[in-house]
PDB file of N, CA and C in Angstrom:
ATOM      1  N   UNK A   1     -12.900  10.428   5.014  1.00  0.00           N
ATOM      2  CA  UNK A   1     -12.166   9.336   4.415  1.00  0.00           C
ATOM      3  C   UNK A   1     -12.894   8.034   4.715  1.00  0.00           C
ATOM      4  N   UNK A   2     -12.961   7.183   4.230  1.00  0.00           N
ATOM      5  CA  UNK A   2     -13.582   5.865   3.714  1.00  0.00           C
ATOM      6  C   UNK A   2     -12.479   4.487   3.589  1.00  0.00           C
ATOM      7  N   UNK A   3     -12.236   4.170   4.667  1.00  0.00           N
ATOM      8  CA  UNK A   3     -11.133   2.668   4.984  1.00  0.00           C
ATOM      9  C   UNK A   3     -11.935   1.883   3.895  1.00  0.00           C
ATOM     10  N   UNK A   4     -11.175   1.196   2.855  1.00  0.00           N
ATOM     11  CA  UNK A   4     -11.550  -0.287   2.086  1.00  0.00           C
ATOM     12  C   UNK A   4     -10.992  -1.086   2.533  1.00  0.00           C
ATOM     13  N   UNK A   5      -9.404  -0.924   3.052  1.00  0.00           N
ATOM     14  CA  UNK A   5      -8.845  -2.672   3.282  1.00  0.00           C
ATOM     15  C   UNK A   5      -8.041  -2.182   4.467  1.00  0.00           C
ATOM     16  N   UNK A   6      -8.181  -2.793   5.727  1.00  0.00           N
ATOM     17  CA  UNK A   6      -7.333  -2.774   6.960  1.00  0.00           C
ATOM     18  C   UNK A   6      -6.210  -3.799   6.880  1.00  0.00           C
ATOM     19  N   UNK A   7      -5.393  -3.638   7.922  1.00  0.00           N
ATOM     20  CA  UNK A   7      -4.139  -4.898   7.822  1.00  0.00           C
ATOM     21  C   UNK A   7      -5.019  -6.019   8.326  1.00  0.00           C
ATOM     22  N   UNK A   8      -4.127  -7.518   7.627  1.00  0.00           N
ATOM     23  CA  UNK A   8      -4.691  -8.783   8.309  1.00  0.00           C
ATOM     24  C   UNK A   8      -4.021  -8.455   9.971  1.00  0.00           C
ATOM     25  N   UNK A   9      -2.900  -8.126  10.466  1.00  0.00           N
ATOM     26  CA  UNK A   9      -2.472  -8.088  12.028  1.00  0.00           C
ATOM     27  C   UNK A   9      -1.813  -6.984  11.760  1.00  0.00           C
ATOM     28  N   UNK A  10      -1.282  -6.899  13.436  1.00  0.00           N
ATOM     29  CA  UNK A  10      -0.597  -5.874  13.415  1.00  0.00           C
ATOM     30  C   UNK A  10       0.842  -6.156  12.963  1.00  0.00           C
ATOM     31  N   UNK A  11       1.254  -7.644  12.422  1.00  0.00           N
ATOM     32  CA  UNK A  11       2.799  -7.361  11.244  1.00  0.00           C
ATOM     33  C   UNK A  11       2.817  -7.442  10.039  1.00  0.00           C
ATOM     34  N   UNK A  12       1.430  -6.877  10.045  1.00  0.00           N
ATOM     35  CA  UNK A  12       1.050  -7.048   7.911  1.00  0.00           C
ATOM     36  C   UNK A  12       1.169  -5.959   7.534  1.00  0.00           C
ATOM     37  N   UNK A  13       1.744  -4.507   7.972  1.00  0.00           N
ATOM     38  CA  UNK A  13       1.253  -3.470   7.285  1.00  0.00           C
ATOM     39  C   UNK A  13       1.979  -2.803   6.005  1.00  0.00           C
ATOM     40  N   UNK A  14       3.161  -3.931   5.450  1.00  0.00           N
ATOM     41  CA  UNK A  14       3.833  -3.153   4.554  1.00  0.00           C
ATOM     42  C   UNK A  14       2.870  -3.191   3.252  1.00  0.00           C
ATOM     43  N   UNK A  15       3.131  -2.565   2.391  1.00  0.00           N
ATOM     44  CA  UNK A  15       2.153  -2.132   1.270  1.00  0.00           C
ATOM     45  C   UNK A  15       2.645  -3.578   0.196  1.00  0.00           C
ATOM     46  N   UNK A  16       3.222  -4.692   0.737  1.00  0.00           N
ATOM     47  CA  UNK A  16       3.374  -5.730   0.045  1.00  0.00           C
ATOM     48  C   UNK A  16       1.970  -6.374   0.295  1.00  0.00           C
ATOM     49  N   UNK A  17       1.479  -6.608   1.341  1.00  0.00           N
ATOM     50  CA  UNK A  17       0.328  -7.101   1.742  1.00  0.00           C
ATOM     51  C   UNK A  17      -0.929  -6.439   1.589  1.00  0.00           C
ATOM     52  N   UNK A  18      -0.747  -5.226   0.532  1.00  0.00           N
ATOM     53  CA  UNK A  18      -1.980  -4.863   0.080  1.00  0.00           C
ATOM     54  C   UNK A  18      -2.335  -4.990  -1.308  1.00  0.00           C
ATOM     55  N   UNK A  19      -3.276  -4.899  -2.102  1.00  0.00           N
ATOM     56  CA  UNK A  19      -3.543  -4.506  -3.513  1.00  0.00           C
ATOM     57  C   UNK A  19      -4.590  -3.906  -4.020  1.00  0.00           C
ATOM     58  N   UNK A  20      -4.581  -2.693  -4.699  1.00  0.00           N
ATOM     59  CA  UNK A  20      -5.651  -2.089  -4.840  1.00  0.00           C
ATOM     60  C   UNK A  20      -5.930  -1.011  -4.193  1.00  0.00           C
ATOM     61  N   UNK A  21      -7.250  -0.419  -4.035  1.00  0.00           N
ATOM     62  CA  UNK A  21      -7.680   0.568  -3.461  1.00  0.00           C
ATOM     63  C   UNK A  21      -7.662   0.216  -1.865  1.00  0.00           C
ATOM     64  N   UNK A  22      -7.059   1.649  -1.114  1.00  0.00           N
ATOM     65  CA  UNK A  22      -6.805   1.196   0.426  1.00  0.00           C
ATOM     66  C   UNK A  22      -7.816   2.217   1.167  1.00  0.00           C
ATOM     67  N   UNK A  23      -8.358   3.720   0.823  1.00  0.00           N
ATOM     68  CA  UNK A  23      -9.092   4.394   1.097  1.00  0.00           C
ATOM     69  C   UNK A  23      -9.455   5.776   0.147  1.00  0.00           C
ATOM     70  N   UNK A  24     -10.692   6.280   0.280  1.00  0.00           N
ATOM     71  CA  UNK A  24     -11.262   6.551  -0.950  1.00  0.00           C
ATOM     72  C   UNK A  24     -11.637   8.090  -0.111  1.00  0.00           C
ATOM     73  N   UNK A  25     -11.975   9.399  -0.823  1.00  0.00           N
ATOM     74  CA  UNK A  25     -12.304  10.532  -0.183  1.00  0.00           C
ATOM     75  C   UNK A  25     -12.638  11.419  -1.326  1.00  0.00           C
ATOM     76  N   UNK A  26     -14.099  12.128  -1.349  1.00  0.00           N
ATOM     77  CA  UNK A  26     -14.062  13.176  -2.302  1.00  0.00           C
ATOM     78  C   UNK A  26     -13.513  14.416  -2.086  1.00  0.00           C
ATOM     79  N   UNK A  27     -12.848  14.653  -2.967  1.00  0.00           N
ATOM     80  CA  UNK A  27     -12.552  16.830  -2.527  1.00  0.00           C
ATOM     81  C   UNK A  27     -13.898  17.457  -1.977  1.00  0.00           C
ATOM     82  N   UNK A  28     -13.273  18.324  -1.452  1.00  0.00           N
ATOM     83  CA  UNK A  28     -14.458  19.446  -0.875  1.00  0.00           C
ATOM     84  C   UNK A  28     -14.773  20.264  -1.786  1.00  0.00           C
ATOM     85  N   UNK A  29     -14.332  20.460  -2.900  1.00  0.00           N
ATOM     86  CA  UNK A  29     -14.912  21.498  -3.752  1.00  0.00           C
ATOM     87  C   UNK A  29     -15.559  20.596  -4.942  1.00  0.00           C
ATOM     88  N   UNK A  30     -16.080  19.122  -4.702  1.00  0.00           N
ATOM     89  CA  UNK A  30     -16.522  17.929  -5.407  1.00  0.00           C
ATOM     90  C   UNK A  30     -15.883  18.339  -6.757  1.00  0.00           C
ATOM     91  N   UNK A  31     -14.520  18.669  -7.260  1.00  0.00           N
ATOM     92  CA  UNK A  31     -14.121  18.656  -8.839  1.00  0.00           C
ATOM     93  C   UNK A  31     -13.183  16.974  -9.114  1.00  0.00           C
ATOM     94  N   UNK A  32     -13.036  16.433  -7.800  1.00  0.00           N
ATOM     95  CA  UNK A  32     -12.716  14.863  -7.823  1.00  0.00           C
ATOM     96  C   UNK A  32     -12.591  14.181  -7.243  1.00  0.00           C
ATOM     97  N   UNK A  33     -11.862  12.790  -7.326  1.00  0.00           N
ATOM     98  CA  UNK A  33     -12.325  12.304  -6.240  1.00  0.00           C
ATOM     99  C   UNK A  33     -10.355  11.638  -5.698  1.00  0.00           C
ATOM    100  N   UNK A  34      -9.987  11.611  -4.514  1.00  0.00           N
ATOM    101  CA  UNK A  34      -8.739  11.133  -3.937  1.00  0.00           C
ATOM    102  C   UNK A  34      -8.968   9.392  -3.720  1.00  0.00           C
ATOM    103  N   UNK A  35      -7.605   9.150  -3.759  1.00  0.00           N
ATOM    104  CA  UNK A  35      -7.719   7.573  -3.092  1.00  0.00           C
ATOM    105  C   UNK A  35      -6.236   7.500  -2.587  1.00  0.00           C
ATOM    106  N   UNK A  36      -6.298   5.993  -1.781  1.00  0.00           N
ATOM    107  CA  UNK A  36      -5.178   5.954  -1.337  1.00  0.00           C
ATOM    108  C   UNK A  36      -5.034   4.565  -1.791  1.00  0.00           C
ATOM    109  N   UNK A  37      -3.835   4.225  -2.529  1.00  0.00           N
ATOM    110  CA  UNK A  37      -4.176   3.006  -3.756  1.00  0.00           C
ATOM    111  C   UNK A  37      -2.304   2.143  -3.348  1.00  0.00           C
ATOM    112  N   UNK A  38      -2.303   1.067  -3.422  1.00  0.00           N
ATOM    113  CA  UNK A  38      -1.141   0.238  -3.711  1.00  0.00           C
ATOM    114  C   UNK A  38       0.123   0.902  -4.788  1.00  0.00           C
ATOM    115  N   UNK A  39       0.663   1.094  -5.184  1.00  0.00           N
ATOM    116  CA  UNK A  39       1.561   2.106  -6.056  1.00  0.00           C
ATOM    117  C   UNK A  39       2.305   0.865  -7.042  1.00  0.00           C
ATOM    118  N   UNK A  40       2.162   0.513  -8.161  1.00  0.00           N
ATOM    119  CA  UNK A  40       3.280  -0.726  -9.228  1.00  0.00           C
ATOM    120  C   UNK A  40       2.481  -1.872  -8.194  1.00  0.00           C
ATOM    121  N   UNK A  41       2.927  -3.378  -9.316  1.00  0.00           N
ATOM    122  CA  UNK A  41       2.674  -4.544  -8.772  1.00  0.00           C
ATOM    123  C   UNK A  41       4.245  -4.578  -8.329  1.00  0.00           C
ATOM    124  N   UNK A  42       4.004  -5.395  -7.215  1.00  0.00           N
ATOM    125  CA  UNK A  42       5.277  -5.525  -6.213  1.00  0.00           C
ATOM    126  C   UNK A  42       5.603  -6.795  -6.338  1.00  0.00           C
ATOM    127  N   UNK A  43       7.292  -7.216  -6.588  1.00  0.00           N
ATOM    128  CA  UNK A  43       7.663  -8.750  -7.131  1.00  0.00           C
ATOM    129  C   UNK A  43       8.120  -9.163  -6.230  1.00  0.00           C
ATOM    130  N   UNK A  44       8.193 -10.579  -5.662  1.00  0.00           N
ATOM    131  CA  UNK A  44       8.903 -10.798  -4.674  1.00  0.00           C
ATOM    132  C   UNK A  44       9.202 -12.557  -4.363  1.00  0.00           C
ATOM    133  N   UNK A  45      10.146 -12.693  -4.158  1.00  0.00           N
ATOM    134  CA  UNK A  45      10.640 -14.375  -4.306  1.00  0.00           C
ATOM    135  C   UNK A  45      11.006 -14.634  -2.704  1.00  0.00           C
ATOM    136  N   UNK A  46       9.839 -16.086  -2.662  1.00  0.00           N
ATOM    137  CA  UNK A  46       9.557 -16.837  -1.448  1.00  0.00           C
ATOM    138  C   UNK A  46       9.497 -17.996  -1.778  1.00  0.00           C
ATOM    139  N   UNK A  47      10.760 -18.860  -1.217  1.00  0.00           N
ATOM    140  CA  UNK A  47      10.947 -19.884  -1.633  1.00  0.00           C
ATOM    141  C   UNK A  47      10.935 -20.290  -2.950  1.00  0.00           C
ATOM    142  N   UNK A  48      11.914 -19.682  -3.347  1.00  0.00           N
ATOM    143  CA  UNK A  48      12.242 -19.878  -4.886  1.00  0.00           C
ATOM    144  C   UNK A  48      11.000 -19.876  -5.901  1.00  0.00           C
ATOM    145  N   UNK A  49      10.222 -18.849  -5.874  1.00  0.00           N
ATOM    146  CA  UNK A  49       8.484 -18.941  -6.470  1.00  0.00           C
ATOM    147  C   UNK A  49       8.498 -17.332  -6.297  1.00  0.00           C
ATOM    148  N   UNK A  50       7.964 -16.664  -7.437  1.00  0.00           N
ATOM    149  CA  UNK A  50       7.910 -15.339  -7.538  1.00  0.00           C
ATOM    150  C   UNK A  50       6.852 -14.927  -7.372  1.00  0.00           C
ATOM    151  N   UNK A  51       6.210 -14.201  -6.324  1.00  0.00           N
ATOM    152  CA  UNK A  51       5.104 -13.923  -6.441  1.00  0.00           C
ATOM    153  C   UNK A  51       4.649 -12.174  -6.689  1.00  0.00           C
ATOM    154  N   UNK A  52       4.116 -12.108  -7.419  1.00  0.00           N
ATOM    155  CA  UNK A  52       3.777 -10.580  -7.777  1.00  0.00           C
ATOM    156  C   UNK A  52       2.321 -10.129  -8.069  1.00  0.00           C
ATOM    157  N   UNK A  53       2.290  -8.963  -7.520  1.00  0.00           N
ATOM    158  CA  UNK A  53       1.043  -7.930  -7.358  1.00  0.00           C
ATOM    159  C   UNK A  53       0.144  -8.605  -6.334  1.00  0.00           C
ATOM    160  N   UNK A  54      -1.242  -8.369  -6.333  1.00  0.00           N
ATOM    161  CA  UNK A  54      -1.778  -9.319  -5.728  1.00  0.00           C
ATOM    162  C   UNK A  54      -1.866 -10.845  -5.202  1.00  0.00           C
ATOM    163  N   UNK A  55      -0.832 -11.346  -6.153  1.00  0.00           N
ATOM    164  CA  UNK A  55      -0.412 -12.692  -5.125  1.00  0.00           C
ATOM    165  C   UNK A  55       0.377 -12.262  -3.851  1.00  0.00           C
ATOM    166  N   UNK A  56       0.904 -11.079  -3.775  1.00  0.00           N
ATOM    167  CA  UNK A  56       1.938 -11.343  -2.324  1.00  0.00           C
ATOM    168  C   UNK A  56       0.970 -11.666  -1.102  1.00  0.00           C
ATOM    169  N   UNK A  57      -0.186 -10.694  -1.323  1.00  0.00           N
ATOM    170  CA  UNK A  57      -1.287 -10.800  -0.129  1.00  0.00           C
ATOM    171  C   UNK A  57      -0.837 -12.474   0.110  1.00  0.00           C
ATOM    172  N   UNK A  58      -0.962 -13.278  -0.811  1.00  0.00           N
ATOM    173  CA  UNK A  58      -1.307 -14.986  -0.068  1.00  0.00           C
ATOM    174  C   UNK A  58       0.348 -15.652   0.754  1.00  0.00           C
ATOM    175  N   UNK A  59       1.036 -14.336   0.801  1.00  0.00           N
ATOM    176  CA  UNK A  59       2.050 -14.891   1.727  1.00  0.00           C
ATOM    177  C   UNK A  59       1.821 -14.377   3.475  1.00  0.00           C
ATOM    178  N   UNK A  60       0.975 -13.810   3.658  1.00  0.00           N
ATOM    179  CA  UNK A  60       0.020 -13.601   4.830  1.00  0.00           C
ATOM    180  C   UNK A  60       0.285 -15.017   5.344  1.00  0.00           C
ATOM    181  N   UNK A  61       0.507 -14.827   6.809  1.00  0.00           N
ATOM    182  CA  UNK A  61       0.995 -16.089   7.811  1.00  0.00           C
ATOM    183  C   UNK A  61       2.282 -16.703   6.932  1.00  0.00           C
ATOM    184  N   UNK A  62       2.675 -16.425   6.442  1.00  0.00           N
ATOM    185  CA  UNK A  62       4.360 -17.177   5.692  1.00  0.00           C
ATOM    186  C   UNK A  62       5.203 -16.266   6.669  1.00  0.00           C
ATOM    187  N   UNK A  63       5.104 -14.794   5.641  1.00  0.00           N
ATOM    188  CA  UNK A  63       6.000 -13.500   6.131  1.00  0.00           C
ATOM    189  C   UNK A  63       5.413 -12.947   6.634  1.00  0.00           C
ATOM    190  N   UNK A  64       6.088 -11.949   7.150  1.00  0.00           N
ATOM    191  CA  UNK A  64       5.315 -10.771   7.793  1.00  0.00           C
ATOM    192  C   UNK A  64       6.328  -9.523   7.663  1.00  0.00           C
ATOM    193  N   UNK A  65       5.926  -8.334   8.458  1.00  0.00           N
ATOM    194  CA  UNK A  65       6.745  -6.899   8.252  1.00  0.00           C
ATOM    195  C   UNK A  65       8.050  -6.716   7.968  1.00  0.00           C
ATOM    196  N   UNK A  66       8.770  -8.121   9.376  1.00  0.00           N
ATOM    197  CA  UNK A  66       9.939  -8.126   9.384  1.00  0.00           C
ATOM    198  C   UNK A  66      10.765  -8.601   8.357  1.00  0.00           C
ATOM    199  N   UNK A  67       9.751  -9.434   7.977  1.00  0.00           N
ATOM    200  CA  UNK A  67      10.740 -10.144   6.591  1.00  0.00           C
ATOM    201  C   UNK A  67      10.623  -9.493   5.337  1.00  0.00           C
ATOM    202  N   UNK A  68       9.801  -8.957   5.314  1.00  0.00           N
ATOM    203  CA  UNK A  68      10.121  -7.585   4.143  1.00  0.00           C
ATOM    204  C   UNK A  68      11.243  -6.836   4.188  1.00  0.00           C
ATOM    205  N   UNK A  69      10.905  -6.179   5.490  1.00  0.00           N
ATOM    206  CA  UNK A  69      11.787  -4.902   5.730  1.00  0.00           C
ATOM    207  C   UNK A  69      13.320  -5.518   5.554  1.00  0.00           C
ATOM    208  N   UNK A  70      13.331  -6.584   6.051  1.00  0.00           N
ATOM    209  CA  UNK A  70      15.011  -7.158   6.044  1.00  0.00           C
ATOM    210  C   UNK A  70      16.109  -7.694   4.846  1.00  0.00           C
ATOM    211  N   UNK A  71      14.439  -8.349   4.120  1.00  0.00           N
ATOM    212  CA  UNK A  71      14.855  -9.170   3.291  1.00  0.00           C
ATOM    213  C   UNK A  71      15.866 -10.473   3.635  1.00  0.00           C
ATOM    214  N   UNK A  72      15.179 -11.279   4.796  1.00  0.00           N
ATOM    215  CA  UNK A  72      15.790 -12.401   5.342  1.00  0.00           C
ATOM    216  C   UNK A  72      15.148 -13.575   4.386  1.00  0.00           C
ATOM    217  N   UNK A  73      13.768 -13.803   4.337  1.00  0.00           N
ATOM    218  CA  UNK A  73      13.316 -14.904   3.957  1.00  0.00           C
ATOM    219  C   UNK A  73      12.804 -14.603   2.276  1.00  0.00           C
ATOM    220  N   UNK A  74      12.751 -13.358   1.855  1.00  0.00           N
ATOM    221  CA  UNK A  74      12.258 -13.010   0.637  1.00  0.00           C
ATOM    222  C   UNK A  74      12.972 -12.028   0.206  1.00  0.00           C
ATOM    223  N   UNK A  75      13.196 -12.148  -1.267  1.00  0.00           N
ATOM    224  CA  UNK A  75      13.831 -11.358  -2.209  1.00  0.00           C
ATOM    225  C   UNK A  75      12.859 -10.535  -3.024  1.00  0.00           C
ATOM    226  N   UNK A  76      13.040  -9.019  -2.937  1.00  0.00           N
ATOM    227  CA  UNK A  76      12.039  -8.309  -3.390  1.00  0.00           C
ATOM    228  C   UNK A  76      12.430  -7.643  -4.832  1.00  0.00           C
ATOM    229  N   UNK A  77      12.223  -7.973  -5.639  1.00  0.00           N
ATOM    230  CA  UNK A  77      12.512  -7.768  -7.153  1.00  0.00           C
ATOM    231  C   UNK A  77      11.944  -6.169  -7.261  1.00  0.00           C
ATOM    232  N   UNK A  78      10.675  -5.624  -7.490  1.00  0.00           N
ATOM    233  CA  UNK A  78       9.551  -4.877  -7.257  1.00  0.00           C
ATOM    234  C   UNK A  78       9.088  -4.194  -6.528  1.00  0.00           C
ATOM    235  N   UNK A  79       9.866  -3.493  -5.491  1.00  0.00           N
ATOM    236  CA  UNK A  79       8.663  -2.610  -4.317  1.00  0.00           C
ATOM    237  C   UNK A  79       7.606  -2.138  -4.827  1.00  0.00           C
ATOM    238  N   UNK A  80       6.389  -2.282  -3.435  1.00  0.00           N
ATOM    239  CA  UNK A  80       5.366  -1.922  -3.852  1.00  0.00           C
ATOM    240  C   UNK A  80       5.111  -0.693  -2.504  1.00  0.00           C
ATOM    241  N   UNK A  81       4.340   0.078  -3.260  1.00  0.00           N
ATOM    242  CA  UNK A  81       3.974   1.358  -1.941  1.00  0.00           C
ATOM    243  C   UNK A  81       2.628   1.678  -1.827  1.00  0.00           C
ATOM    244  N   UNK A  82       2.069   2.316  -1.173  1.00  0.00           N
ATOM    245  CA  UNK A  82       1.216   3.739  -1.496  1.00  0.00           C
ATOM    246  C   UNK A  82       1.320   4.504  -1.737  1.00  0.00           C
ATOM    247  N   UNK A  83       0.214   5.328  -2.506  1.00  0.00           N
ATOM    248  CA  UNK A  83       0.506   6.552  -2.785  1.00  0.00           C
ATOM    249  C   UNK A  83      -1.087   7.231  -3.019  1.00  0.00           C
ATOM    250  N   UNK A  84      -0.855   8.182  -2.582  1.00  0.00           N
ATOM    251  CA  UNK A  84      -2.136   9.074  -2.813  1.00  0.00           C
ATOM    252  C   UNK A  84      -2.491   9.421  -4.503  1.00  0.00           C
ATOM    253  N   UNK A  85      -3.800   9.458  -4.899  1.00  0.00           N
ATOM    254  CA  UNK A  85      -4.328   9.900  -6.322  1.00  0.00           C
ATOM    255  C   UNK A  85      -5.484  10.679  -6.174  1.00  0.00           C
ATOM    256  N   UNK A  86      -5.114  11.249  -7.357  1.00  0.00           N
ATOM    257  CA  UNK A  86      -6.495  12.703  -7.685  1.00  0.00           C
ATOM    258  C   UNK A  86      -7.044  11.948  -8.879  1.00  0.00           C
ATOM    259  N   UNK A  87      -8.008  11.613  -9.015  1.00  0.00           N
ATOM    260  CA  UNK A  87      -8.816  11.142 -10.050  1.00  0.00           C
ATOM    261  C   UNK A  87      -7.916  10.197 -11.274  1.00  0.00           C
ATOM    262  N   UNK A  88      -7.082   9.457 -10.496  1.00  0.00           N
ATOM    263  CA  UNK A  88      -6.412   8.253 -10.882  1.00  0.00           C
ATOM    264  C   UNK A  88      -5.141   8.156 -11.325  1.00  0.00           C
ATOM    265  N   UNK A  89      -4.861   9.418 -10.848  1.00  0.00           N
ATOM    266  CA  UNK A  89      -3.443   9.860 -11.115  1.00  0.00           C
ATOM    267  C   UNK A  89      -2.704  10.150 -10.374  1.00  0.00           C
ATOM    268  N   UNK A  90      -1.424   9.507  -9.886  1.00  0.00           N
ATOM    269  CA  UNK A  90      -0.099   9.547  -8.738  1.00  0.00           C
ATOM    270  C   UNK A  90      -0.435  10.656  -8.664  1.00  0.00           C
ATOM    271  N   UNK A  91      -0.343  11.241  -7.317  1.00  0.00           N
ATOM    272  CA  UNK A  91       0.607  12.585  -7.063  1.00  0.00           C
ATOM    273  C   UNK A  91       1.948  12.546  -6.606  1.00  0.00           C
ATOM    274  N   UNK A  92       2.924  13.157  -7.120  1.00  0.00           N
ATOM    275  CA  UNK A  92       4.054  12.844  -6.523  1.00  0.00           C
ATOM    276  C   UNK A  92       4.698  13.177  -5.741  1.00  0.00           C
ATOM    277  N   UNK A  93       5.763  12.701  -4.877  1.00  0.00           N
ATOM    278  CA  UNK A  93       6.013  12.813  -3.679  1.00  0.00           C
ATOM    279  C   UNK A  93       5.336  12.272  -2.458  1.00  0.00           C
ATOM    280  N   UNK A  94       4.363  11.807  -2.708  1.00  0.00           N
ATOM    281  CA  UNK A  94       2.723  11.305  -1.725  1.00  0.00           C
ATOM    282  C   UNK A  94       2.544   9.734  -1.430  1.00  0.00           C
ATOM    283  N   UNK A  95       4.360   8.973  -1.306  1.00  0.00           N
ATOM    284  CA  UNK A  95       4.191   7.634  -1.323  1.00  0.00           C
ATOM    285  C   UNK A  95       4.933   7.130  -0.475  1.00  0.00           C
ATOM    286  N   UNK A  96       3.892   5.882   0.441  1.00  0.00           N
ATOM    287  CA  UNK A  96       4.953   5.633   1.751  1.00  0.00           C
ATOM    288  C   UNK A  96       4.530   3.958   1.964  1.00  0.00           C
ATOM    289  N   UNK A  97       5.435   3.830   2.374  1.00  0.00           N
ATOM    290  CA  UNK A  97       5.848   1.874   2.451  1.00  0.00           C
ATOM    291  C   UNK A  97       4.881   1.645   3.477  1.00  0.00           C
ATOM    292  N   UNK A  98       4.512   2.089   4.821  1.00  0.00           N
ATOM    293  CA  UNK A  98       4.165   1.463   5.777  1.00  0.00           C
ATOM    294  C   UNK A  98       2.030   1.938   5.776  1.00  0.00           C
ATOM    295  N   UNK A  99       1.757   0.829   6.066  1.00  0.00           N
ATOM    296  CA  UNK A  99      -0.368   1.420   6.393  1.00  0.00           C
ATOM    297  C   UNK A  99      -0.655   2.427   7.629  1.00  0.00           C
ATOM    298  N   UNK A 100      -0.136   2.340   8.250  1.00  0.00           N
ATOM    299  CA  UNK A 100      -0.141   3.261   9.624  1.00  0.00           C
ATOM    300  C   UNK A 100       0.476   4.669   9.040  1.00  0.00           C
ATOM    301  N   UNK A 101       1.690   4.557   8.470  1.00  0.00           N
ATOM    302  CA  UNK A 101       1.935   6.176   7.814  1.00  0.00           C
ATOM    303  C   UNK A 101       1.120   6.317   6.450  1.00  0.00           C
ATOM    304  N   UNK A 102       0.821   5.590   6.073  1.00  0.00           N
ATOM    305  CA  UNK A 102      -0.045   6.132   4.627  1.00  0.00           C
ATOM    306  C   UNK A 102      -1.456   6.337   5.109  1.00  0.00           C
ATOM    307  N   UNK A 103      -2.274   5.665   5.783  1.00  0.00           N
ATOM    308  CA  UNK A 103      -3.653   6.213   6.302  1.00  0.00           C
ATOM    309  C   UNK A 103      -3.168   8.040   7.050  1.00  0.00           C
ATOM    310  N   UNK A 104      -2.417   8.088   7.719  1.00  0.00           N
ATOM    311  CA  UNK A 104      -1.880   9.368   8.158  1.00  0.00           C
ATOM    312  C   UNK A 104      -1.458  10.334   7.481  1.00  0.00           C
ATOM    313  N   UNK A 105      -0.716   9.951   6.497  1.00  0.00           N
ATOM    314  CA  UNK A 105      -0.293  10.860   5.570  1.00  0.00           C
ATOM    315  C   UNK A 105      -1.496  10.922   4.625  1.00  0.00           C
ATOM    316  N   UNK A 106      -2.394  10.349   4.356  1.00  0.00           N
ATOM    317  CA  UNK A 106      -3.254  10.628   3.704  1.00  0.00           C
ATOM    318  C   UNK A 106      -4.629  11.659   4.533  1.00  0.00           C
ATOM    319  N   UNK A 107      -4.643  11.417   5.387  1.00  0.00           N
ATOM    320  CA  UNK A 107      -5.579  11.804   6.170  1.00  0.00           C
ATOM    321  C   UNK A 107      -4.945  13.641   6.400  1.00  0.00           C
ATOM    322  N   UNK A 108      -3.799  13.741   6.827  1.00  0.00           N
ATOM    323  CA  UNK A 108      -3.320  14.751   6.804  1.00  0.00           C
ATOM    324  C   UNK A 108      -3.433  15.925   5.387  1.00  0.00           C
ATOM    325  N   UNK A 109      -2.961  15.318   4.156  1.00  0.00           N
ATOM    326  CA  UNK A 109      -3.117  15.855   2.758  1.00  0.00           C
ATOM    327  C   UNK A 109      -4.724  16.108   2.601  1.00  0.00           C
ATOM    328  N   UNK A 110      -5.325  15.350   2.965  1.00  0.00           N
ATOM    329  CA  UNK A 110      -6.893  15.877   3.124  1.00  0.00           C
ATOM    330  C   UNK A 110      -7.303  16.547   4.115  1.00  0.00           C
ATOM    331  N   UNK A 111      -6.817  17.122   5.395  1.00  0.00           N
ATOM    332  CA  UNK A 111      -7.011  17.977   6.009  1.00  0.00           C
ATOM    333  C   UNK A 111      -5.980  19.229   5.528  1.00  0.00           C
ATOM    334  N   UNK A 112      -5.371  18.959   4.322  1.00  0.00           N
ATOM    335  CA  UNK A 112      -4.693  20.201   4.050  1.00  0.00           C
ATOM    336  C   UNK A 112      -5.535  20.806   2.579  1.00  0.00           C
ATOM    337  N   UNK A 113      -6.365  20.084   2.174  1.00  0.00           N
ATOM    338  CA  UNK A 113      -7.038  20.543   1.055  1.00  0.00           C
ATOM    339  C   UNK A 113      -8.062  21.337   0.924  1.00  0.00           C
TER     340      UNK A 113
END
């Protein structure tokens, strides 16, 4: 497996603060290739200003984990997740909110392949 984007700290890891490709892995029988990718653009209102998909990243040092998870300071229109893909396509069931369980759960599904 092949890390592209780590957390900014250790209270950035919800999949709001990511976008895009998060880690990349070919099958062993090379017929494709896996990733571990952001899942939907994720909507979310901070201070009355909506920010979605790749803008949430720029609320880095605003919010952090807790204020996701709670929904104290931001209103989340949109969840956004991870989720594992086979040559660019969801697999389903294979999608998790937090970077610490999705590098794991991904890492695991590729030691099960």
């Amino acid at each position: 497996m092949k890390i592209i984007q780590k957390p900014q700290s250790a209270n950035h890891k919800s999949a709001m603060f990511f976008d895009g490709v998060i880690a990349t892995a070919k099958s062993k029988n090379l017929d494709g290739d896996y990733s571990l990718v952001t899942y939907q653009d994720g909507e979310l209102v901070y201070k009355d200003k909506l920010y979605v998909g790749a803008e949430t990243k720029l609320l880095i040092g605003l919010v952090d984990d807790n204020d996701i998870e709670n929904e104290d300071v931001v209103d989340i229109h949109v969840d956004k997740f991870f989720s594992i893909n086979y040559n660019g396509t969801v697999l389903e069931d294979l999608i998790f909110c937090d970077y610490d369980e999705a590098i794991a759960g991904f890492q695991e599904f590729l030691n099960k392949i």
